[in-house]
Protein backbone atom coordinates (compact mmCIF):
# COMPACT_ATOMS: atom_id res chain seq x y z
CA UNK A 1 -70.28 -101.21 -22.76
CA UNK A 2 -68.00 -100.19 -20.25
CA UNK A 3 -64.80 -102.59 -21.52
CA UNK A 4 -65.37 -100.30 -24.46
CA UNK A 5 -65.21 -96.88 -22.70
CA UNK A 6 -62.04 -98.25 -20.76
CA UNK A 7 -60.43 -99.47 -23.93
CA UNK A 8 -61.31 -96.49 -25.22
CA UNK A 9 -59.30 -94.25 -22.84
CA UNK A 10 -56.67 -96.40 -22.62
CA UNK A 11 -55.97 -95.39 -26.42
CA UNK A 12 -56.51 -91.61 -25.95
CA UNK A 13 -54.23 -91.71 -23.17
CA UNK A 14 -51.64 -93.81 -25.59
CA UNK A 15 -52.78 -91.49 -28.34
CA UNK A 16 -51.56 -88.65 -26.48
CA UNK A 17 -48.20 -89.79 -25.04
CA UNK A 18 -47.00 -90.86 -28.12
CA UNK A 19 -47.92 -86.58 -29.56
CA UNK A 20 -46.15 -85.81 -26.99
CA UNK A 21 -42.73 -87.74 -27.82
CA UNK A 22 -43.02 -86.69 -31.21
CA UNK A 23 -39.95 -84.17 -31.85
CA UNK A 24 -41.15 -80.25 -32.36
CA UNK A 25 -40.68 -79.37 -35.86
CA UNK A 26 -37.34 -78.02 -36.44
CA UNK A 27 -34.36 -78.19 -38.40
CA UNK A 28 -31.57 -80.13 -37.10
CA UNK A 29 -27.71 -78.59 -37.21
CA UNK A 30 -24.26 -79.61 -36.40
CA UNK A 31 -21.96 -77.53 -34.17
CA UNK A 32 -18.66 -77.70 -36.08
CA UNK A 33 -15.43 -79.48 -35.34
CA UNK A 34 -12.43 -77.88 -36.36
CA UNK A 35 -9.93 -79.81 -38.48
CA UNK A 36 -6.39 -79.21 -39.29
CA UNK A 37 -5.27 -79.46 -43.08
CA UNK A 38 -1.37 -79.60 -43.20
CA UNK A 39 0.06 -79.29 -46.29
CA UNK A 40 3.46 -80.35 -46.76
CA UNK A 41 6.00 -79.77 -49.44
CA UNK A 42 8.26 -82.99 -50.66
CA UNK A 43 11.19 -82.56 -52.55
CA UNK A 44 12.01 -85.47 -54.57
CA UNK A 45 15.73 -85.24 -56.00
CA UNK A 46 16.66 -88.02 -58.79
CA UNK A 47 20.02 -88.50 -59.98
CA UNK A 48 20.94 -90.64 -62.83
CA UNK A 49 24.40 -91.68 -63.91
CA UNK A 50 26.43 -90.53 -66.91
CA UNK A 51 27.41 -93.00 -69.68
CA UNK A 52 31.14 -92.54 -68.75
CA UNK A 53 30.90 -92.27 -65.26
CA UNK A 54 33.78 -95.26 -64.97
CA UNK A 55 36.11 -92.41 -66.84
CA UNK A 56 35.32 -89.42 -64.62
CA UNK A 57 38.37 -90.08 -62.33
CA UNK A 58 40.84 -90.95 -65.63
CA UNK A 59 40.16 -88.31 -67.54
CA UNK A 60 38.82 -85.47 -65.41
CA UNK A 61 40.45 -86.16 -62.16
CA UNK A 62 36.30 -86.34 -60.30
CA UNK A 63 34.70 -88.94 -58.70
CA UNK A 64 31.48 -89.45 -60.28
CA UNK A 65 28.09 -91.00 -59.06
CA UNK A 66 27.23 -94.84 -60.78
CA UNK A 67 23.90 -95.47 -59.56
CA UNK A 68 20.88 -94.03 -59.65
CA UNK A 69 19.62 -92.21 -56.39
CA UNK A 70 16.28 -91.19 -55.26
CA UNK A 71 15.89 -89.06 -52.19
CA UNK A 72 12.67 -86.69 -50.35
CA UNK A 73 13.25 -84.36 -47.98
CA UNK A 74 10.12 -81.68 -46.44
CA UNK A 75 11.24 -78.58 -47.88
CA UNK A 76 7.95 -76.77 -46.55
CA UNK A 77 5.14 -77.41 -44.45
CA UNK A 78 1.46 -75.24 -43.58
CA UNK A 79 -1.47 -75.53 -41.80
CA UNK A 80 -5.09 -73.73 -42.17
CA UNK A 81 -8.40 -74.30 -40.39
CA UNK A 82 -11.00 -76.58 -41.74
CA UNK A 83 -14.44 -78.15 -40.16
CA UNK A 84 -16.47 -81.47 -40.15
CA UNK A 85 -19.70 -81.83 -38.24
CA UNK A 86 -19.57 -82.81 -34.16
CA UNK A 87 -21.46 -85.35 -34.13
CA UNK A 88 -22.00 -84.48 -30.25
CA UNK A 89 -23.27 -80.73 -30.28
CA UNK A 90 -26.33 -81.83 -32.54
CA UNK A 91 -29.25 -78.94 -32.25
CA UNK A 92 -32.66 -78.40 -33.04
CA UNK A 93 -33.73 -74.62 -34.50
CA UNK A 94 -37.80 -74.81 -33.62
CA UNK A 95 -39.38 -73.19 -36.25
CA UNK A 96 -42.59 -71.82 -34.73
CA UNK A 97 -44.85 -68.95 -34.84
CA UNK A 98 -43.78 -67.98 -31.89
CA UNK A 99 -40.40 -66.96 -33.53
CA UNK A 100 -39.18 -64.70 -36.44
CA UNK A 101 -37.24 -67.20 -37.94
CA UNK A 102 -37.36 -67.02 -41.59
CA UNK A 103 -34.25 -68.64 -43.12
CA UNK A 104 -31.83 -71.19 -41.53
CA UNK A 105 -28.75 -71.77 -43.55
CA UNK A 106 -26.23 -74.49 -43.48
CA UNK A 107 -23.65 -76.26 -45.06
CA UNK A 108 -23.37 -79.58 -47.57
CA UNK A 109 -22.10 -81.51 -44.35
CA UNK A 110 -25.56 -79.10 -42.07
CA UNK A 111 -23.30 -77.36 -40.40
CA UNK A 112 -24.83 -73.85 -38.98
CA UNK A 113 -23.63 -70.67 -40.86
CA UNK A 114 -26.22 -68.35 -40.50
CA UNK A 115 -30.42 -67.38 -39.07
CA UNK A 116 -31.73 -64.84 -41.03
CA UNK A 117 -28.93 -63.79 -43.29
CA UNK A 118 -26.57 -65.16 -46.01
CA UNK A 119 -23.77 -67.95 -44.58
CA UNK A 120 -20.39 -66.68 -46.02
CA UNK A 121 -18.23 -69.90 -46.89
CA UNK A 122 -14.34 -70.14 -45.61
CA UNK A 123 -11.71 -69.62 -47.83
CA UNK A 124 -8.95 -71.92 -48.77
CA UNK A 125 -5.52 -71.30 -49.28
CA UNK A 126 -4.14 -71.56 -52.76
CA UNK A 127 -2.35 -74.90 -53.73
CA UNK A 128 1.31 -75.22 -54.50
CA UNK A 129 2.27 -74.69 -58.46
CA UNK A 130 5.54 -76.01 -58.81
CA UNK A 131 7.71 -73.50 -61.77
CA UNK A 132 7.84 -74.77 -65.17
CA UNK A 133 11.24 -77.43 -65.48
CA UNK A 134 13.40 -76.62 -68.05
CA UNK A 135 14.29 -79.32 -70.26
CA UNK A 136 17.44 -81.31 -69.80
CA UNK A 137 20.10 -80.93 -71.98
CA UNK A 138 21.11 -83.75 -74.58
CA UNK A 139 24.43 -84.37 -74.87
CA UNK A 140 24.31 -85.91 -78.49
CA UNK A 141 23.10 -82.48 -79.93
CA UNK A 142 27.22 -80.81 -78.38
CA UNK A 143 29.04 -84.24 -79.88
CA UNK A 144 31.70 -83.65 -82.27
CA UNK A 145 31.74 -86.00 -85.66
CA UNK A 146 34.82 -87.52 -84.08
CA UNK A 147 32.91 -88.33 -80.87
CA UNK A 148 30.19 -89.73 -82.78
CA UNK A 149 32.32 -92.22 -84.29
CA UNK A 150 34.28 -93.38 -81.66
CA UNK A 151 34.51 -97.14 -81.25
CA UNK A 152 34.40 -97.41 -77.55
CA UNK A 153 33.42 -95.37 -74.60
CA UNK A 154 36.94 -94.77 -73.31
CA UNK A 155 37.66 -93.22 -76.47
CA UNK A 156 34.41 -90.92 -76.07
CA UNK A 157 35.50 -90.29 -72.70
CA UNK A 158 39.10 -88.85 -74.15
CA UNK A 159 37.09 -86.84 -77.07
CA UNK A 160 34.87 -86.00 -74.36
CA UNK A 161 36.68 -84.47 -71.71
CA UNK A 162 39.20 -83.01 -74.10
CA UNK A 163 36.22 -80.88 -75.59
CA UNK A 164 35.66 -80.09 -72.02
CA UNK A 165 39.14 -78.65 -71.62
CA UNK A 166 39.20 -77.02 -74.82
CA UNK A 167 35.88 -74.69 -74.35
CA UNK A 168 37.64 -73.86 -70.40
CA UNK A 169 40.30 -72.27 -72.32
CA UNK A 170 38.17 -70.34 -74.96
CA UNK A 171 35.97 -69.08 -72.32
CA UNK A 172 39.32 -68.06 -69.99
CA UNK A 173 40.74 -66.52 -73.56
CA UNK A 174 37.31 -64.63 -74.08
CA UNK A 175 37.67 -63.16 -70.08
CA UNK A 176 41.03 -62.37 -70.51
CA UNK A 177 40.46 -60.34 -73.89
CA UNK A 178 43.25 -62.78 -76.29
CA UNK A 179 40.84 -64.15 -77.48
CA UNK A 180 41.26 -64.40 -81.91
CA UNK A 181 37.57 -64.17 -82.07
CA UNK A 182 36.75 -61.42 -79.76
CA UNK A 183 32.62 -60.03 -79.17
CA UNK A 184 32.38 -56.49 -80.72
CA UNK A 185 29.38 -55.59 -77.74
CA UNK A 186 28.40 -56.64 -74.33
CA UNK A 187 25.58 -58.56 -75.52
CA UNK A 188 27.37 -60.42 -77.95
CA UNK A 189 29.78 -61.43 -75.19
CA UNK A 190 26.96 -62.49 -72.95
CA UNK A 191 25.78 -64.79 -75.75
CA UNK A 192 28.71 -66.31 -76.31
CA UNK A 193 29.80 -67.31 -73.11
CA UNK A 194 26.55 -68.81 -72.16
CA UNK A 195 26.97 -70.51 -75.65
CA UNK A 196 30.31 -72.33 -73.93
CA UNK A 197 28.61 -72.56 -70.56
CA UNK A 198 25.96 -74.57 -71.73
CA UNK A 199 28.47 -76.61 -73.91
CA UNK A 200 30.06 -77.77 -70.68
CA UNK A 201 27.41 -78.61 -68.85
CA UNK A 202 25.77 -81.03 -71.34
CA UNK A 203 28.78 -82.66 -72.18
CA UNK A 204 29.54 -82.95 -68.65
CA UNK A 205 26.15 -84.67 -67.74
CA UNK A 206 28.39 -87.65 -69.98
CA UNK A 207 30.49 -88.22 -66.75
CA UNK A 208 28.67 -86.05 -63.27
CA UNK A 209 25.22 -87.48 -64.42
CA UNK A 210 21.79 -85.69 -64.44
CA UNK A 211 20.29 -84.44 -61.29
CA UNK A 212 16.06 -83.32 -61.26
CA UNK A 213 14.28 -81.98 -58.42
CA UNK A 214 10.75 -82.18 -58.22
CA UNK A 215 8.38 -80.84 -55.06
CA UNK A 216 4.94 -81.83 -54.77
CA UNK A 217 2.74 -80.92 -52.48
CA UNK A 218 0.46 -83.46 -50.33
CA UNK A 219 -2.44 -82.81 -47.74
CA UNK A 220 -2.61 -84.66 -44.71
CA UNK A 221 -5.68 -84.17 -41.95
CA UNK A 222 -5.52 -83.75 -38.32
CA UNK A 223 -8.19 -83.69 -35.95
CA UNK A 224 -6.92 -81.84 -32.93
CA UNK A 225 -7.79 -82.74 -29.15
CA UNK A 226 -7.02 -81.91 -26.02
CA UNK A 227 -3.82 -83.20 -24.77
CA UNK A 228 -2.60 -84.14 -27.54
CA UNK A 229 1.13 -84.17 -27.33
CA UNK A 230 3.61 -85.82 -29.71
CA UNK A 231 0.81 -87.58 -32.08
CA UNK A 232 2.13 -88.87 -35.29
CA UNK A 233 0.92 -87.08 -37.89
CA UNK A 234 3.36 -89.20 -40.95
CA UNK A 235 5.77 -90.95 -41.91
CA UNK A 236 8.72 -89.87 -44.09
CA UNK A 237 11.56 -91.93 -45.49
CA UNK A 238 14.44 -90.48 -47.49
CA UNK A 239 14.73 -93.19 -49.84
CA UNK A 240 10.89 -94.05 -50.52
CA UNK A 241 8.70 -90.48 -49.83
CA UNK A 242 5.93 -90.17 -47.19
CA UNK A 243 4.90 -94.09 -46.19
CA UNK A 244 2.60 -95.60 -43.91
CA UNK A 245 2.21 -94.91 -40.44
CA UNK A 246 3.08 -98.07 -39.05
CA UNK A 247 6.15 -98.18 -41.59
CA UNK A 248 8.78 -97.76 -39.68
CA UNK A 249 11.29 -97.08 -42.42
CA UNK A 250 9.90 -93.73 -42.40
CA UNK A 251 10.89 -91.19 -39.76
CA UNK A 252 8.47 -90.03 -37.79
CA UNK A 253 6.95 -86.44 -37.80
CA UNK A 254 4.69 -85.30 -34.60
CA UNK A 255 2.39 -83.00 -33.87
CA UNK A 256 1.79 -80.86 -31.03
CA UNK A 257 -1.43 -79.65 -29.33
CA UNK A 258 -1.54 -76.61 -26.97
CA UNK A 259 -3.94 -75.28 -25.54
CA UNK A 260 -3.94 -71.48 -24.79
CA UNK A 261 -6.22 -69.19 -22.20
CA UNK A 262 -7.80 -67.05 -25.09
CA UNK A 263 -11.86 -67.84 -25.71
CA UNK A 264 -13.73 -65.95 -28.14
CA UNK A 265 -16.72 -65.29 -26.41
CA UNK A 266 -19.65 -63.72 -28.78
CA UNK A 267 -21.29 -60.40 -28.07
CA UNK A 268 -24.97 -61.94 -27.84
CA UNK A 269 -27.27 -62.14 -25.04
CA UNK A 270 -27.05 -65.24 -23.50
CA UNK A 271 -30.11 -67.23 -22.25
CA UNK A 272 -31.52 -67.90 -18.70
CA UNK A 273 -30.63 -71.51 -18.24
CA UNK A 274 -33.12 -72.61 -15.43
CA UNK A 275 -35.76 -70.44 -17.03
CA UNK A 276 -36.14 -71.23 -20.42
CA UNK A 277 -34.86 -73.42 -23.09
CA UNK A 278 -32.03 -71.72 -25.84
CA UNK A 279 -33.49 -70.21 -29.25
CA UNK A 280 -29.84 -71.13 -30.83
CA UNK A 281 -26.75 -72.94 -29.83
CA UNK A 282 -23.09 -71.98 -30.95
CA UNK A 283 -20.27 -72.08 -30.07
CA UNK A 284 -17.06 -70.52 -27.81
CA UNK A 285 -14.10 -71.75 -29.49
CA UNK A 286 -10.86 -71.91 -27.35
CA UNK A 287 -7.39 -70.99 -29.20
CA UNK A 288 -4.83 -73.51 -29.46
CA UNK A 289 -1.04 -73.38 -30.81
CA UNK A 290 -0.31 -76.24 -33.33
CA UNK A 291 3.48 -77.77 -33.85
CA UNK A 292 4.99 -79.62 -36.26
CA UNK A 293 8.27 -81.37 -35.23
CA UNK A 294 10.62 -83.99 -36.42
CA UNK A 295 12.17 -87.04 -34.92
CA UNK A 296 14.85 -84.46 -32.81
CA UNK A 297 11.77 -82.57 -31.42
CA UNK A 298 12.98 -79.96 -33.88
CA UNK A 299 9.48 -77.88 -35.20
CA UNK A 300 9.32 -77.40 -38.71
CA UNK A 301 5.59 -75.51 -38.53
CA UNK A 302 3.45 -73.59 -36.05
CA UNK A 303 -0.02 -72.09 -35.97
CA UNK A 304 -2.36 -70.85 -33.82
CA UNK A 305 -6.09 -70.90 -34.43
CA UNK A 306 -9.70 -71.53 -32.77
CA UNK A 307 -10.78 -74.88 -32.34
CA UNK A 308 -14.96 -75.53 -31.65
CA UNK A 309 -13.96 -78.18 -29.79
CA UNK A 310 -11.93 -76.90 -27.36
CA UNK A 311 -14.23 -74.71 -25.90
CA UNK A 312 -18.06 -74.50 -24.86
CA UNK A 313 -21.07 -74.10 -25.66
CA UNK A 314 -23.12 -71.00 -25.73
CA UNK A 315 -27.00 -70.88 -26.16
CA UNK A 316 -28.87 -67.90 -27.04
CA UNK A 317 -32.12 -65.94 -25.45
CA UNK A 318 -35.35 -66.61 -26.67
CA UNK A 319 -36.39 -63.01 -26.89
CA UNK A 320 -33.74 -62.36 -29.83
CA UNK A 321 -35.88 -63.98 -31.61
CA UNK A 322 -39.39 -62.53 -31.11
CA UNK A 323 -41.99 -60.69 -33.19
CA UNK A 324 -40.80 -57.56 -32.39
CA UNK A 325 -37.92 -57.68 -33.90
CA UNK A 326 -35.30 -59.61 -36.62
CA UNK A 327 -32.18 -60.88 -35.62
CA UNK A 328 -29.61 -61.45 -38.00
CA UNK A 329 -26.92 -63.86 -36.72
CA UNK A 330 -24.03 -64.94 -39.22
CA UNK A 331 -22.22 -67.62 -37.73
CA UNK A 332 -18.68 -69.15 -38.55
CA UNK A 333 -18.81 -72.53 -39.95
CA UNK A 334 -14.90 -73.35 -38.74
CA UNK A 335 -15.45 -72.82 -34.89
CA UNK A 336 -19.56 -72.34 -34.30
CA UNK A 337 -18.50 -68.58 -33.13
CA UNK A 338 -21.01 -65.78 -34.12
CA UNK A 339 -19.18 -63.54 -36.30
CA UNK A 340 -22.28 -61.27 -37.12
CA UNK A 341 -24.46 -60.10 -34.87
CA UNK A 342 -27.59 -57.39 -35.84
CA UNK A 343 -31.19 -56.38 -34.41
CA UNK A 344 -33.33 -54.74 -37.06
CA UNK A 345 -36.25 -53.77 -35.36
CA UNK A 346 -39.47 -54.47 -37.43
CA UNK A 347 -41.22 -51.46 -38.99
């Protein structure tokens, strides 16, 4: 009988450590971490060679391009403030009776965005639209019935470039006013000469070539930390576009992380540390300046912004959250920061 009674407060006492481990119910949150999305702005030129390229330094007296080229460049780079959850600032909001504490909102990754009022999501810059190309000329549609039936290329090239020399003059005849077949307005004029204009230039593309130039834009992301200084953000080659990072054909484009003095410390009573445990933790982002440089150290971008992780952490009183009253907190989902704070007292 007395095993029994032993045994049995050995498992009242197990019974009643293992309550107490069990976590108080809750709902877990993330702290953000702020990411960096950089967009950046390629500009892919292609040039392609004109049928009687050889010619262009017979007939025309130019030095024309044979082979086909492809080149990138950056012609634009920004940056704007995104978030991803911290793994290491993972909270608990205790939802007791103790506390008014009626909704709890968070984001698809459980970020925190608001207690007791509506989250508002960030917004995202628009992407690039690149303007509606034109279409490219076609030479065959300009072509004379005698250049049509030439029997070789160098005697299109002669056809060809004497066309060329022939609408020069007409146009200089039309400017000059001797001109036989003169405009009787403006707008006729106007016409007219961008009737010759566009002559030229298509029956030019025969020897100079065709040259397109297409920007796209791509989105890289950075995670900034703290002394950060000349990371490599990508890779860039002239000949190929944006390659690997460990390509070294590409040049390489850095980026630079500064951290400034400026904290953005929310208006919110703070709790008593050694007397009670925090209703709420958020965050105190610090700001930091962002650079984008080349090779040369030369920037192309800068920003400055608040980054959660650069600051601290900041939790808040107990009290905010009692019976007597309803605290509505609205809290930025980029860098943890309360960005609404409001006490309605209850009625």
């Amino acid at each position: 009988m007395l095993k029994k009674i032993i045994s049995l407060a050995f498992m009242c006492v197990a019974f009643m450590q293992a309550l107490a481990q069990q976590p108080v119910e809750g709902l877990n949150y993330y702290l953000p971490q702020t990411v960096v999305k950089v967009r950046l702005l390629v500009q892919h030129t292609n040039f392609k060679p004109g049928r009687l390229a050889v010619y262009g330094q017979t007939f025309l007296r130019r030095q024309c391009g044979m082979e086909a080229v492809d080149t990138y460049r950056i012609c634009g780079a920004s940056m704007y403030a995104s978030a991803q959850p911290d793994t290491s600032r993972h909270y608990t909001v205790n939802l007791d009776r103790k506390k008014l504490i009626f909704n709890v909102e968070c984001d698809k990754n459980g970020v925190l965005m608001a207690v007791n009022d509506q989250g508002k999501k960030p917004s995202v810059p628009l992407s690039f639209k690149p303007s509606r190309q034109q279409p490219a000329l076609n030479p065959d549609n300009f072509m004379t019935a005698d250049m049509l039936a030439a029997g070789s290329n160098s005697k299109l090239a002669e056809l060809v470039a004497q066309e060329i020399f022939d609408i020069r003059d007409a146009r200089n005849q039309i400017n000059r006013g001797e001109s036989d077949q003169m405009p009787k307005d403006g707008e006729q004029l106007k016409l007219m000469l961008q009737g010759l204009d566009q002559q030229e230039t298509a029956l030019m593309q025969l020897f100079t070539g065709v040259t397109t130039i297409d920007t796209t834009e791509t989105e890289l992301t950075f995670i900034p930390q703290k002394g950060q200084k000349r990371a490599l953000l990508f890779r860039l080659s002239k000949w190929l576009g944006l390659v690997d990072s460990d390509d070294l054909s590409g040049e390489p484009y850095y980026m630079n992380v500064e951290q400034l003095n400026d904290v953005a410390m929310p208006n919110v009573p703070q709790t008593d540390k050694k007397k009670e445990e925090p209703a709420l933790v958020v965050a105190i982002p610090a700001k930091i300046r962002l650079t984008i440089t080349d090779a040369l150290s030369k920037p192309i971008d800068s920003e400055e912004m608040y980054a959660a992780q650069f600051g601290d952490v900041y939790g808040l009183s107990q009290e905010l959250f009692s019976k007597k009253q309803v605290c509505h907190l609205r809290i930025n989902p980029i860098t943890g920061v309360v960005e609404h704070f409001e006490m309605e007292p209850l009625k």
